[in-house]
PDB file of N, CA and C in Angstrom:
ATOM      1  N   UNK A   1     -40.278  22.547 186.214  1.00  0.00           N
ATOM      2  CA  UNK A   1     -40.601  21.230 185.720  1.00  0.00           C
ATOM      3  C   UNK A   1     -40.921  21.276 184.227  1.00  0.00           C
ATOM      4  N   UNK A   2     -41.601  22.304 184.096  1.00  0.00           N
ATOM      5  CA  UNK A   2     -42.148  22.222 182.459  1.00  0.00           C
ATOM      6  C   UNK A   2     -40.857  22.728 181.479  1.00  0.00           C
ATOM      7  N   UNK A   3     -39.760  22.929 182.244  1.00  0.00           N
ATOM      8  CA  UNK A   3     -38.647  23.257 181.317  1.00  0.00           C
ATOM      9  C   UNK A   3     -38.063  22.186 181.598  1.00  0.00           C
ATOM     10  N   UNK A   4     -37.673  21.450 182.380  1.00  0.00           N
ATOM     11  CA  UNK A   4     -37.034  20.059 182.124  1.00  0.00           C
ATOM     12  C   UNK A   4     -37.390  19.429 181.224  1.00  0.00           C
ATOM     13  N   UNK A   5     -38.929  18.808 180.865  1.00  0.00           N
ATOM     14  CA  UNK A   5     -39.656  18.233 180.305  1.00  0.00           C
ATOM     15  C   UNK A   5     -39.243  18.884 178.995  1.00  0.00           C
ATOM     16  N   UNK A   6     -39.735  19.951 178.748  1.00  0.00           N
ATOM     17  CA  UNK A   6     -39.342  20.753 177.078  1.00  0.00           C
ATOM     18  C   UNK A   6     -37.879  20.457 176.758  1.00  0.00           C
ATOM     19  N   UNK A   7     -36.539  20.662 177.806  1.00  0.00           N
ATOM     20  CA  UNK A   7     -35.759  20.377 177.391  1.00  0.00           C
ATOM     21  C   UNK A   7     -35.148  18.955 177.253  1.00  0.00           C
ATOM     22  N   UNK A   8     -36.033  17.972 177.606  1.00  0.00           N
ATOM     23  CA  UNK A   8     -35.787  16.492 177.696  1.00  0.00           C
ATOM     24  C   UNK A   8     -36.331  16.292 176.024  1.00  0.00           C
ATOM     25  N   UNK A   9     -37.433  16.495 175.629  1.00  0.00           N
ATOM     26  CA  UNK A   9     -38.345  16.318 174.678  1.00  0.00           C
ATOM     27  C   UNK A   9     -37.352  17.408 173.684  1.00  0.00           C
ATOM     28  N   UNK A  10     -36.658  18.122 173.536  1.00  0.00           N
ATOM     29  CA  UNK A  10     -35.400  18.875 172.252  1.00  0.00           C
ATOM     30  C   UNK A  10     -34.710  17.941 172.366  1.00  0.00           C
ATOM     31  N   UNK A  11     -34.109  17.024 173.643  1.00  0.00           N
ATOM     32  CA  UNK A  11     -32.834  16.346 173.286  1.00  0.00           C
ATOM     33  C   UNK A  11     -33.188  15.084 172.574  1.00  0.00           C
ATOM     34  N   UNK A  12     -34.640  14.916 172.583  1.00  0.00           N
ATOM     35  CA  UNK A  12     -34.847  13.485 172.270  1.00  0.00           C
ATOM     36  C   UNK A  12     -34.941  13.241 170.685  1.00  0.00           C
ATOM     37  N   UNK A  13     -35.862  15.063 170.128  1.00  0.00           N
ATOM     38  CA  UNK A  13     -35.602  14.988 168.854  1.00  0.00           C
ATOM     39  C   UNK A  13     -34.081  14.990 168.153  1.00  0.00           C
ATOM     40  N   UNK A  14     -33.458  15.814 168.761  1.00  0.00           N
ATOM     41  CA  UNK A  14     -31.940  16.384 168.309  1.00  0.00           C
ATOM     42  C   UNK A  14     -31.365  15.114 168.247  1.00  0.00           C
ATOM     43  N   UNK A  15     -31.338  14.000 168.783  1.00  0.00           N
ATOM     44  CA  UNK A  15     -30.901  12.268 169.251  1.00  0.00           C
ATOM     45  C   UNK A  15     -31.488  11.862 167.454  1.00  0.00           C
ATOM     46  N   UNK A  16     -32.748  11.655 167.969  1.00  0.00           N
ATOM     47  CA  UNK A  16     -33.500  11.087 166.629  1.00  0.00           C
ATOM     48  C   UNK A  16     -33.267  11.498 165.170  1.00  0.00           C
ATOM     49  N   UNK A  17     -32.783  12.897 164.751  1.00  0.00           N
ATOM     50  CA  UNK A  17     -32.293  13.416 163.886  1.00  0.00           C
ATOM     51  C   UNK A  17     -30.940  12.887 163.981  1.00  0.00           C
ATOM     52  N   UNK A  18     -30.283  13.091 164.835  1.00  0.00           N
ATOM     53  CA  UNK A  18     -28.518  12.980 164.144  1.00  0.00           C
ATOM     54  C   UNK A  18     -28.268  11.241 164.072  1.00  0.00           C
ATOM     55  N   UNK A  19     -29.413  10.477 164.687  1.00  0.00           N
ATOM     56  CA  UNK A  19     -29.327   8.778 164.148  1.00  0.00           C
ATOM     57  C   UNK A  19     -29.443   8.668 162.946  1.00  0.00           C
ATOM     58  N   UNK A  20     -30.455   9.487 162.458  1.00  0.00           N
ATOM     59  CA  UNK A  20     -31.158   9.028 161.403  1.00  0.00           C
ATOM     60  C   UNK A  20     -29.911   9.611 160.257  1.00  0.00           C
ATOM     61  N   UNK A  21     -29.454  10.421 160.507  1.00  0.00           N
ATOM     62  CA  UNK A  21     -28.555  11.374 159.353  1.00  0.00           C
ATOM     63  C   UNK A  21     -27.268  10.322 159.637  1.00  0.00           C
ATOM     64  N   UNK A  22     -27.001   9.676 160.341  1.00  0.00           N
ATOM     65  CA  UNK A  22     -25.980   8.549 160.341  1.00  0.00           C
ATOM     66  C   UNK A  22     -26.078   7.588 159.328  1.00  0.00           C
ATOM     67  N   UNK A  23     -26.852   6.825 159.744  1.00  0.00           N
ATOM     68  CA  UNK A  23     -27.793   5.723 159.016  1.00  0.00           C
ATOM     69  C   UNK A  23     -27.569   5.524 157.746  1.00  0.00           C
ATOM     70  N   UNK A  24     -27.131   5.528 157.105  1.00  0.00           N
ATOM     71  CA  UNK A  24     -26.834   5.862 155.252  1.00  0.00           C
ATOM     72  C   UNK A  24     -26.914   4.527 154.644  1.00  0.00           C
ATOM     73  N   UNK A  25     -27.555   4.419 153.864  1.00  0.00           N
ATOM     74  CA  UNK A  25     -27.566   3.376 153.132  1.00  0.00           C
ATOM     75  C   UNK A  25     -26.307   3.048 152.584  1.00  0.00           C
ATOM     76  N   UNK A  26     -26.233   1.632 152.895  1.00  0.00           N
ATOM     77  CA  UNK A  26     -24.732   0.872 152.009  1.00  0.00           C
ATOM     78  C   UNK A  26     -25.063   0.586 150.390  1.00  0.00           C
ATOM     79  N   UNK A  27     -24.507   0.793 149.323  1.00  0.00           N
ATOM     80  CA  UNK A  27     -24.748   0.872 147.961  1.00  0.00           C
ATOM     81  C   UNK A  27     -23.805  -0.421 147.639  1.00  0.00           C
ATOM     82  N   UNK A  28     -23.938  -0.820 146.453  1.00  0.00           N
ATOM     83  CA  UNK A  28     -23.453  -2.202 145.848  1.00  0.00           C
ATOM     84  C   UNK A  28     -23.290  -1.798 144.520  1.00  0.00           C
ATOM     85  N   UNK A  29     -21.596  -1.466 143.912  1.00  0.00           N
ATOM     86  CA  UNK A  29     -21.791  -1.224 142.912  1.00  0.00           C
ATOM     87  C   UNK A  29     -21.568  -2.555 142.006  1.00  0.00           C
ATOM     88  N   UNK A  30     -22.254  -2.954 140.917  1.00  0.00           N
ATOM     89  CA  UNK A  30     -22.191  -3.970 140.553  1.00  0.00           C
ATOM     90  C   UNK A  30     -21.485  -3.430 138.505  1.00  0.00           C
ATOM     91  N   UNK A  31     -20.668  -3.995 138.251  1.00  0.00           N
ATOM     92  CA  UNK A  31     -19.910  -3.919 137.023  1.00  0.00           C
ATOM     93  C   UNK A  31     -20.233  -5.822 136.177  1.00  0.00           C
ATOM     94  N   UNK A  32     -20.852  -5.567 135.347  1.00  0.00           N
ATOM     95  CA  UNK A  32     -21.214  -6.613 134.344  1.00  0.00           C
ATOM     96  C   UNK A  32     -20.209  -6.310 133.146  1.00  0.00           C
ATOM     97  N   UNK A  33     -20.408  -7.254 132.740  1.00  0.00           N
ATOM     98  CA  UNK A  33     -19.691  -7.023 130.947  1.00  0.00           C
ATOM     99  C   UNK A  33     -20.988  -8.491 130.451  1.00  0.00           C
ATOM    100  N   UNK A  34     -21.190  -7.549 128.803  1.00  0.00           N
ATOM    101  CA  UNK A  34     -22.090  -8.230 128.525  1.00  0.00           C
ATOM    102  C   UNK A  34     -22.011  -8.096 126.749  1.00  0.00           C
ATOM    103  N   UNK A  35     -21.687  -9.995 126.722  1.00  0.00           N
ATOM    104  CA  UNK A  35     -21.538 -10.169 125.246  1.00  0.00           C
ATOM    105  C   UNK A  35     -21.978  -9.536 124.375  1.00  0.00           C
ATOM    106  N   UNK A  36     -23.359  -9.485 123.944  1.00  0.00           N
ATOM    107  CA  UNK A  36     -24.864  -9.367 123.786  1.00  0.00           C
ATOM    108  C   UNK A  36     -24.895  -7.627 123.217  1.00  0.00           C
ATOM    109  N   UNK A  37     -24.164  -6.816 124.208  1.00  0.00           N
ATOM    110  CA  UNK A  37     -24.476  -5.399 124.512  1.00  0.00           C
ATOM    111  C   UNK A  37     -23.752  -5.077 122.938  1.00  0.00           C
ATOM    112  N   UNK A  38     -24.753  -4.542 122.154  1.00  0.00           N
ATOM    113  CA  UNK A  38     -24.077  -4.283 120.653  1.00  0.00           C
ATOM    114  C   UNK A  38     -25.327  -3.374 120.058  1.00  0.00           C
ATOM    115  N   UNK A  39     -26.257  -2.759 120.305  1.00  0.00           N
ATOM    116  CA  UNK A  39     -27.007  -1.961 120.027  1.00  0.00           C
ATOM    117  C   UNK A  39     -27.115  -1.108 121.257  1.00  0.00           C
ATOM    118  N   UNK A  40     -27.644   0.494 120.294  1.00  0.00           N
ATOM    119  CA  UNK A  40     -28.088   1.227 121.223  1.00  0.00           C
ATOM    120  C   UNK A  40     -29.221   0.758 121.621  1.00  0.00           C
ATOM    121  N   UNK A  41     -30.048   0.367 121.001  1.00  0.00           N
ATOM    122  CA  UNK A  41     -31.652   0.243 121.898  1.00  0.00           C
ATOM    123  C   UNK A  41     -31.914  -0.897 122.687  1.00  0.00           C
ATOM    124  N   UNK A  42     -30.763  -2.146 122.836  1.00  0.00           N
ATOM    125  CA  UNK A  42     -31.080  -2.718 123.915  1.00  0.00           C
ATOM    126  C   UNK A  42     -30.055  -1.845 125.338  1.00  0.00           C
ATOM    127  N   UNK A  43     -29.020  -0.940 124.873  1.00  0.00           N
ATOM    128  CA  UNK A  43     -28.770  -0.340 125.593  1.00  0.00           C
ATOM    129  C   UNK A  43     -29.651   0.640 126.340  1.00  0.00           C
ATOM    130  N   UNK A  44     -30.282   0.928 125.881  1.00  0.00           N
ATOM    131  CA  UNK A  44     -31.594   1.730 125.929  1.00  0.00           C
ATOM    132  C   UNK A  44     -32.660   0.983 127.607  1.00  0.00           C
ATOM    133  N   UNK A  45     -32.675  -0.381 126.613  1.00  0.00           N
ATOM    134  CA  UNK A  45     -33.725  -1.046 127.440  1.00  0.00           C
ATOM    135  C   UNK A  45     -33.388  -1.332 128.483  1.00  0.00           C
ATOM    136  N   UNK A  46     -32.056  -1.374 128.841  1.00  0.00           N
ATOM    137  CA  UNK A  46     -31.904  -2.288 129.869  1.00  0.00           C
ATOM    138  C   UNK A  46     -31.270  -1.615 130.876  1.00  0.00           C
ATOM    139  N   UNK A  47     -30.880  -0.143 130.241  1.00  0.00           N
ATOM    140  CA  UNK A  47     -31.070   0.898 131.423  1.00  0.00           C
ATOM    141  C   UNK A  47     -32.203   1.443 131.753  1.00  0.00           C
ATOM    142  N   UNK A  48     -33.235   1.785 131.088  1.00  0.00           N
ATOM    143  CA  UNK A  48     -34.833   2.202 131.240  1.00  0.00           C
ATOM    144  C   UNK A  48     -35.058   0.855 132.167  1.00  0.00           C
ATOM    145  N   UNK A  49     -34.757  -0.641 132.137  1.00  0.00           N
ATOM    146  CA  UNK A  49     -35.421  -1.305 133.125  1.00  0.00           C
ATOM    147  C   UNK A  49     -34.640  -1.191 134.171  1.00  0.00           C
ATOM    148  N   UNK A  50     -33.515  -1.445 134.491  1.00  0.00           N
ATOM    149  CA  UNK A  50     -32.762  -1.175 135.767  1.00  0.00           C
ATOM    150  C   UNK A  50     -32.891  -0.247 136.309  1.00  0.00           C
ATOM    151  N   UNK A  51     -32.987   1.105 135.467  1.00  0.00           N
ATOM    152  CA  UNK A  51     -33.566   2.602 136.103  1.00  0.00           C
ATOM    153  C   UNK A  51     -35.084   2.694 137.108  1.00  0.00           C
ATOM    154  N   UNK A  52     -36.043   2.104 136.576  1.00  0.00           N
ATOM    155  CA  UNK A  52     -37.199   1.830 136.628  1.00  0.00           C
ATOM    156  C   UNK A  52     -37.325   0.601 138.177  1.00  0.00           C
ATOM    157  N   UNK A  53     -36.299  -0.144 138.417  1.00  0.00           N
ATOM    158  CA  UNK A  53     -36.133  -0.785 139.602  1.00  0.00           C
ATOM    159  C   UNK A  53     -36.559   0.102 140.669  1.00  0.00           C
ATOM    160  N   UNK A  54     -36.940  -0.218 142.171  1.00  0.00           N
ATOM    161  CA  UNK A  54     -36.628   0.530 142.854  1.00  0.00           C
ATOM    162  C   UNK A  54     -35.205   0.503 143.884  1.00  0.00           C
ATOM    163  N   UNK A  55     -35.035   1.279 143.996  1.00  0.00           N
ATOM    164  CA  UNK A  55     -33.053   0.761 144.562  1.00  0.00           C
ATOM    165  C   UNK A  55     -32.037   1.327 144.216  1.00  0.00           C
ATOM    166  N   UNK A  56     -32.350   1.412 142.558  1.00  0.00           N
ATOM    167  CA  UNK A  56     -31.238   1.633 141.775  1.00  0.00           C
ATOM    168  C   UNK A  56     -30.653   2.671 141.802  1.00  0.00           C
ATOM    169  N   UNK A  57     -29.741   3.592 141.837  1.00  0.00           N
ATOM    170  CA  UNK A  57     -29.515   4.740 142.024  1.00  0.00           C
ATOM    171  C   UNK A  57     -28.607   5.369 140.884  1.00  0.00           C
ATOM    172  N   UNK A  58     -27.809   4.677 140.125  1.00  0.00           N
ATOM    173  CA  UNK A  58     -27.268   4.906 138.798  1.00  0.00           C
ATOM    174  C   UNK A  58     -27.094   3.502 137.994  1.00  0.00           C
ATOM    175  N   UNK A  59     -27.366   3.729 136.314  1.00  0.00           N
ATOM    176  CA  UNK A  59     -27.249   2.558 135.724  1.00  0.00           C
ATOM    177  C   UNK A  59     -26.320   3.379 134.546  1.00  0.00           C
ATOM    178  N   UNK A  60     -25.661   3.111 134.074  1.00  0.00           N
ATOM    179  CA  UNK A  60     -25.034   3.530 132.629  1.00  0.00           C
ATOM    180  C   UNK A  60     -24.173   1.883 131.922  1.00  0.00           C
ATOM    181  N   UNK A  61     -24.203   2.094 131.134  1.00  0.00           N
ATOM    182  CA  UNK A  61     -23.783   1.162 130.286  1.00  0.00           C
ATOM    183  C   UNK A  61     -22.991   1.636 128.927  1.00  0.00           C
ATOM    184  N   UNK A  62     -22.018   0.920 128.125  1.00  0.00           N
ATOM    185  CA  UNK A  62     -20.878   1.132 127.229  1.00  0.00           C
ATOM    186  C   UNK A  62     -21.232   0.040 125.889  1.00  0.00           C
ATOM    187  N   UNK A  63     -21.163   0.860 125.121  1.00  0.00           N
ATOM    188  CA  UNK A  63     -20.907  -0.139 123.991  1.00  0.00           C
ATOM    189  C   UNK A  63     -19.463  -0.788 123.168  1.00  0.00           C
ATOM    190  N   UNK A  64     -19.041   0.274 123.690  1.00  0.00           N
ATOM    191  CA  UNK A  64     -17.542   0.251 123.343  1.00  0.00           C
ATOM    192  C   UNK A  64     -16.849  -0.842 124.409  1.00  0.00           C
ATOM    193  N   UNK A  65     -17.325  -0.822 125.481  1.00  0.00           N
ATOM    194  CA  UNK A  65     -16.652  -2.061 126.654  1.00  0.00           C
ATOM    195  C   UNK A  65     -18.007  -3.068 126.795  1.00  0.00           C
ATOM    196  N   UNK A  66     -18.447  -3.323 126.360  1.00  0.00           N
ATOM    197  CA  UNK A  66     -19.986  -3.684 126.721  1.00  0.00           C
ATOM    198  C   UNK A  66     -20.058  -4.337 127.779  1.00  0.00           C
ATOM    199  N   UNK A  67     -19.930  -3.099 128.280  1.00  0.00           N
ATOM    200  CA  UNK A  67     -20.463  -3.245 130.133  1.00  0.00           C
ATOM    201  C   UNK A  67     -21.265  -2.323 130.778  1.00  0.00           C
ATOM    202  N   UNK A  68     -21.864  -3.072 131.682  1.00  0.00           N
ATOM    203  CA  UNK A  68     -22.826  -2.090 132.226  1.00  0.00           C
ATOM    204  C   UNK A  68     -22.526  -1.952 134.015  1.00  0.00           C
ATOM    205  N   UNK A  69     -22.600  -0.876 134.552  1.00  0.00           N
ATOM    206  CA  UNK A  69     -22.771  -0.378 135.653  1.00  0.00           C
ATOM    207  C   UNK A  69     -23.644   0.424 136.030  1.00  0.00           C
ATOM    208  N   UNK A  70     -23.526  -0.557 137.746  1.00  0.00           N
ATOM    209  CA  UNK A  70     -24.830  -0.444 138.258  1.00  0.00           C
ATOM    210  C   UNK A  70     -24.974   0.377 140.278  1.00  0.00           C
ATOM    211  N   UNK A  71     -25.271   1.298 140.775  1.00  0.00           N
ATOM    212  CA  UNK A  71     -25.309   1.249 141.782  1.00  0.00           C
ATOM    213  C   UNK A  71     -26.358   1.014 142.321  1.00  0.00           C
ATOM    214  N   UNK A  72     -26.353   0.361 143.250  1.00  0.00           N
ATOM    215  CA  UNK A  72     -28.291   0.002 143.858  1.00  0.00           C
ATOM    216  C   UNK A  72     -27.555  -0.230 145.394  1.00  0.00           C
ATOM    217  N   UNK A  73     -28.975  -0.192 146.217  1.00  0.00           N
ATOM    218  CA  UNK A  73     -29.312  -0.697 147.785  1.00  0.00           C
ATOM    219  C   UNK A  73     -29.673  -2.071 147.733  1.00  0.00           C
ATOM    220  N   UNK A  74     -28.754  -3.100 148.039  1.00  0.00           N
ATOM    221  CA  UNK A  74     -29.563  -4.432 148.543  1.00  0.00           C
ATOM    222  C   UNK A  74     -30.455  -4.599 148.781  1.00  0.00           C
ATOM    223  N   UNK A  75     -31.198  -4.151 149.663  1.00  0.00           N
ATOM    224  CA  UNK A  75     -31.929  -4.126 150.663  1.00  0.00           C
ATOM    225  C   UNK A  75     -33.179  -3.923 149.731  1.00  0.00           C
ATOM    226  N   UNK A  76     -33.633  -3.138 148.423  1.00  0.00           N
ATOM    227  CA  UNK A  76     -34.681  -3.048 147.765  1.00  0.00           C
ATOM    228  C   UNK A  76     -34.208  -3.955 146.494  1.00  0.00           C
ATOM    229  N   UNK A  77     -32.988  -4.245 146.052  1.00  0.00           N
ATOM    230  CA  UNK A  77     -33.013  -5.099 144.643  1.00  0.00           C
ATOM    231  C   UNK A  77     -32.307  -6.096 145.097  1.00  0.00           C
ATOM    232  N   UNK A  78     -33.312  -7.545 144.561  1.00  0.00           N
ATOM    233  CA  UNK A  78     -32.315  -8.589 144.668  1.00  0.00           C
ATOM    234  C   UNK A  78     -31.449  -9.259 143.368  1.00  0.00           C
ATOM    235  N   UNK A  79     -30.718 -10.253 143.759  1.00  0.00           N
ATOM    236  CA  UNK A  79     -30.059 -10.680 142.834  1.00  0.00           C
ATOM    237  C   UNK A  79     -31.142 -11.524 141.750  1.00  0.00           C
ATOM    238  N   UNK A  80     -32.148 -11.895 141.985  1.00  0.00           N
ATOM    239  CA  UNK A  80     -33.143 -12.226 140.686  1.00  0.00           C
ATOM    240  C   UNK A  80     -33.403 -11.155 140.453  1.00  0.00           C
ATOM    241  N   UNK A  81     -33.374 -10.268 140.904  1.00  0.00           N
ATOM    242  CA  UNK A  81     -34.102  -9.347 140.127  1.00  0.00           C
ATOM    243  C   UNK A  81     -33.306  -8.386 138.799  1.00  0.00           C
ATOM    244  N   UNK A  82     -31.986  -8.348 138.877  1.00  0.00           N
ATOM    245  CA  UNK A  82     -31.163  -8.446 138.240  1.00  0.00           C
ATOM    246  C   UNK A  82     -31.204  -9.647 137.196  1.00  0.00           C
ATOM    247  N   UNK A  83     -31.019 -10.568 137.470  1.00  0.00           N
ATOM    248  CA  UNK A  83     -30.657 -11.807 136.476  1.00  0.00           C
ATOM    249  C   UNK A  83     -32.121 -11.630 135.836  1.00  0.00           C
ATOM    250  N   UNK A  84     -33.281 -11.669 136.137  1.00  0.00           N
ATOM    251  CA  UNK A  84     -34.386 -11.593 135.576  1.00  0.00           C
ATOM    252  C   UNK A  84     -34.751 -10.512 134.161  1.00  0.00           C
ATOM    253  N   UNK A  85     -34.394  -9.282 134.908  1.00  0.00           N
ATOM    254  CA  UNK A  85     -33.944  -8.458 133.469  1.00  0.00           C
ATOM    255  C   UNK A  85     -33.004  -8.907 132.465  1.00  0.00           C
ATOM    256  N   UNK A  86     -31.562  -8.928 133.160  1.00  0.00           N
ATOM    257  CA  UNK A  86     -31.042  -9.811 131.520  1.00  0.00           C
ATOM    258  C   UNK A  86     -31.336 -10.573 131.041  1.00  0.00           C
ATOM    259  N   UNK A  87     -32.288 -11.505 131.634  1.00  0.00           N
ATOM    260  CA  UNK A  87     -32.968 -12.570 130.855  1.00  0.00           C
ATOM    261  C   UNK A  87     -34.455 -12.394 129.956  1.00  0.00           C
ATOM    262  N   UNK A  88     -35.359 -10.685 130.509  1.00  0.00           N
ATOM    263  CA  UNK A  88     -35.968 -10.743 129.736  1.00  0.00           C
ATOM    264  C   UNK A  88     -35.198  -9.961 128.161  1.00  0.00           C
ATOM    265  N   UNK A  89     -34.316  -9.692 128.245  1.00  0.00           N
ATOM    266  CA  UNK A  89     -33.712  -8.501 127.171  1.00  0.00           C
ATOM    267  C   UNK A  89     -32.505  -9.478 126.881  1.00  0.00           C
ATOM    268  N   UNK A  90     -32.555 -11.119 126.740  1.00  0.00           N
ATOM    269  CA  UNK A  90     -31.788 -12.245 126.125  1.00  0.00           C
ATOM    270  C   UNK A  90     -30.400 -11.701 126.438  1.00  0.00           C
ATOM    271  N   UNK A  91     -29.469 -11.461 127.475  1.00  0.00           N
ATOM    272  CA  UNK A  91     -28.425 -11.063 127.732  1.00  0.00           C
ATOM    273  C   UNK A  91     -27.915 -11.914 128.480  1.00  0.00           C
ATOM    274  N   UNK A  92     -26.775 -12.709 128.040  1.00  0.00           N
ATOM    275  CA  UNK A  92     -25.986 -13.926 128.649  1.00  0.00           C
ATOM    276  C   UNK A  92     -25.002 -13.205 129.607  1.00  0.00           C
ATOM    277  N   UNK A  93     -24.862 -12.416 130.601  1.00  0.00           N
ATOM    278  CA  UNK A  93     -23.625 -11.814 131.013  1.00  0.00           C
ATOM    279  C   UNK A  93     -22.426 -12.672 131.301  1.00  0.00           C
ATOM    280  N   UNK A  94     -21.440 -11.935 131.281  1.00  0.00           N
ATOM    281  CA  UNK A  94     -20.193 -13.293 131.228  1.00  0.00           C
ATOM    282  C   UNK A  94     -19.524 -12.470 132.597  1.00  0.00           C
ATOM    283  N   UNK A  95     -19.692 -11.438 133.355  1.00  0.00           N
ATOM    284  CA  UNK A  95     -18.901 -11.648 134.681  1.00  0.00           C
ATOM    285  C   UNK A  95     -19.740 -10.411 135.060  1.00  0.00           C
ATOM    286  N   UNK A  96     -19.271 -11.132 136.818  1.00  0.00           N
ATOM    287  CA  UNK A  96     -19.983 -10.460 137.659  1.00  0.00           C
ATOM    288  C   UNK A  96     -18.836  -9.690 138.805  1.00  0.00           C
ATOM    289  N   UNK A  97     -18.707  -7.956 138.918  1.00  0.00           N
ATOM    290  CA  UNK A  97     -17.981  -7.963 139.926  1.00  0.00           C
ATOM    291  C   UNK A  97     -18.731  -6.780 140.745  1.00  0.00           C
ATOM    292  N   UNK A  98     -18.697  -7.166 142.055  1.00  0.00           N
ATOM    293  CA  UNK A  98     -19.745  -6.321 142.597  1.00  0.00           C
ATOM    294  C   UNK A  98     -18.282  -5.643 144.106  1.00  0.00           C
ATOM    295  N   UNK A  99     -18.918  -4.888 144.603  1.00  0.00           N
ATOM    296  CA  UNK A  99     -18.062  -4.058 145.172  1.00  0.00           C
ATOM    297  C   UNK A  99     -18.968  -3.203 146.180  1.00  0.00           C
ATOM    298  N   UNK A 100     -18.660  -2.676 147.193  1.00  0.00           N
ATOM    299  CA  UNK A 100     -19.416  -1.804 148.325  1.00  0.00           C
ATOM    300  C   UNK A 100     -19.086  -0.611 148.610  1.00  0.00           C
ATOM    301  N   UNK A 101     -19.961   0.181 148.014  1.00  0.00           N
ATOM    302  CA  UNK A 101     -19.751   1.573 148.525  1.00  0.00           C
ATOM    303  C   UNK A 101     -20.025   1.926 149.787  1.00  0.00           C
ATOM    304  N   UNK A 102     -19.677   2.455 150.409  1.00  0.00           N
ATOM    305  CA  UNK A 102     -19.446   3.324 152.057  1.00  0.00           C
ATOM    306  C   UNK A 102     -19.758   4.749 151.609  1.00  0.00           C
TER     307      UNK A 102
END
């Protein structure tokens, strides 16, 4: 009996582990282009704030395309919360294309 039990209680963890290692967060990569983007140091800022999100998982941005890309989890960043930063760092963005990583 006490080995049934032990071996009921391995299968239940071994279950609970390989759910959880399934489970993967879905990512949202989001690609802006942004008039505005013409210095390094608001380039600066506005990856230090998107970085600083929680969610975010890569931010880089271009001056040469002035665009910025973004990967984050839904699920911790919303879409104000996005628009809220370009609005504190005066950034009019002119398109939005967002896309789903798997």
């Amino acid at each position: 009996m006490k080995q049934l039990f032990s071996l009921f209680i391995i299968s239940i963890l071994f279950a609970a582990f390989a759910v959880q290692k399934n489970t993967s967060a879905e990512l949202i990569q989001l690609v802006v282009t942004i008039p505005e983007l013409n210095s390094s140091e608001l380039q600066k800022n506005l990856e230090n704030e998107f970085k600083s999100l929680g969610g975010v998982k890569i931010c880089e941005t271009s001056l040469m395309t002035k665009t910025l890309m973004m990967n984050y989890d839904p699920r911790k960043v919303r879409q104000s919360k996005i628009y809220n930063v370009f609005q504190k760092w005066e950034c009019n963005p002119g398109s939005y294309s967002y896309q789903k990583l798997y």
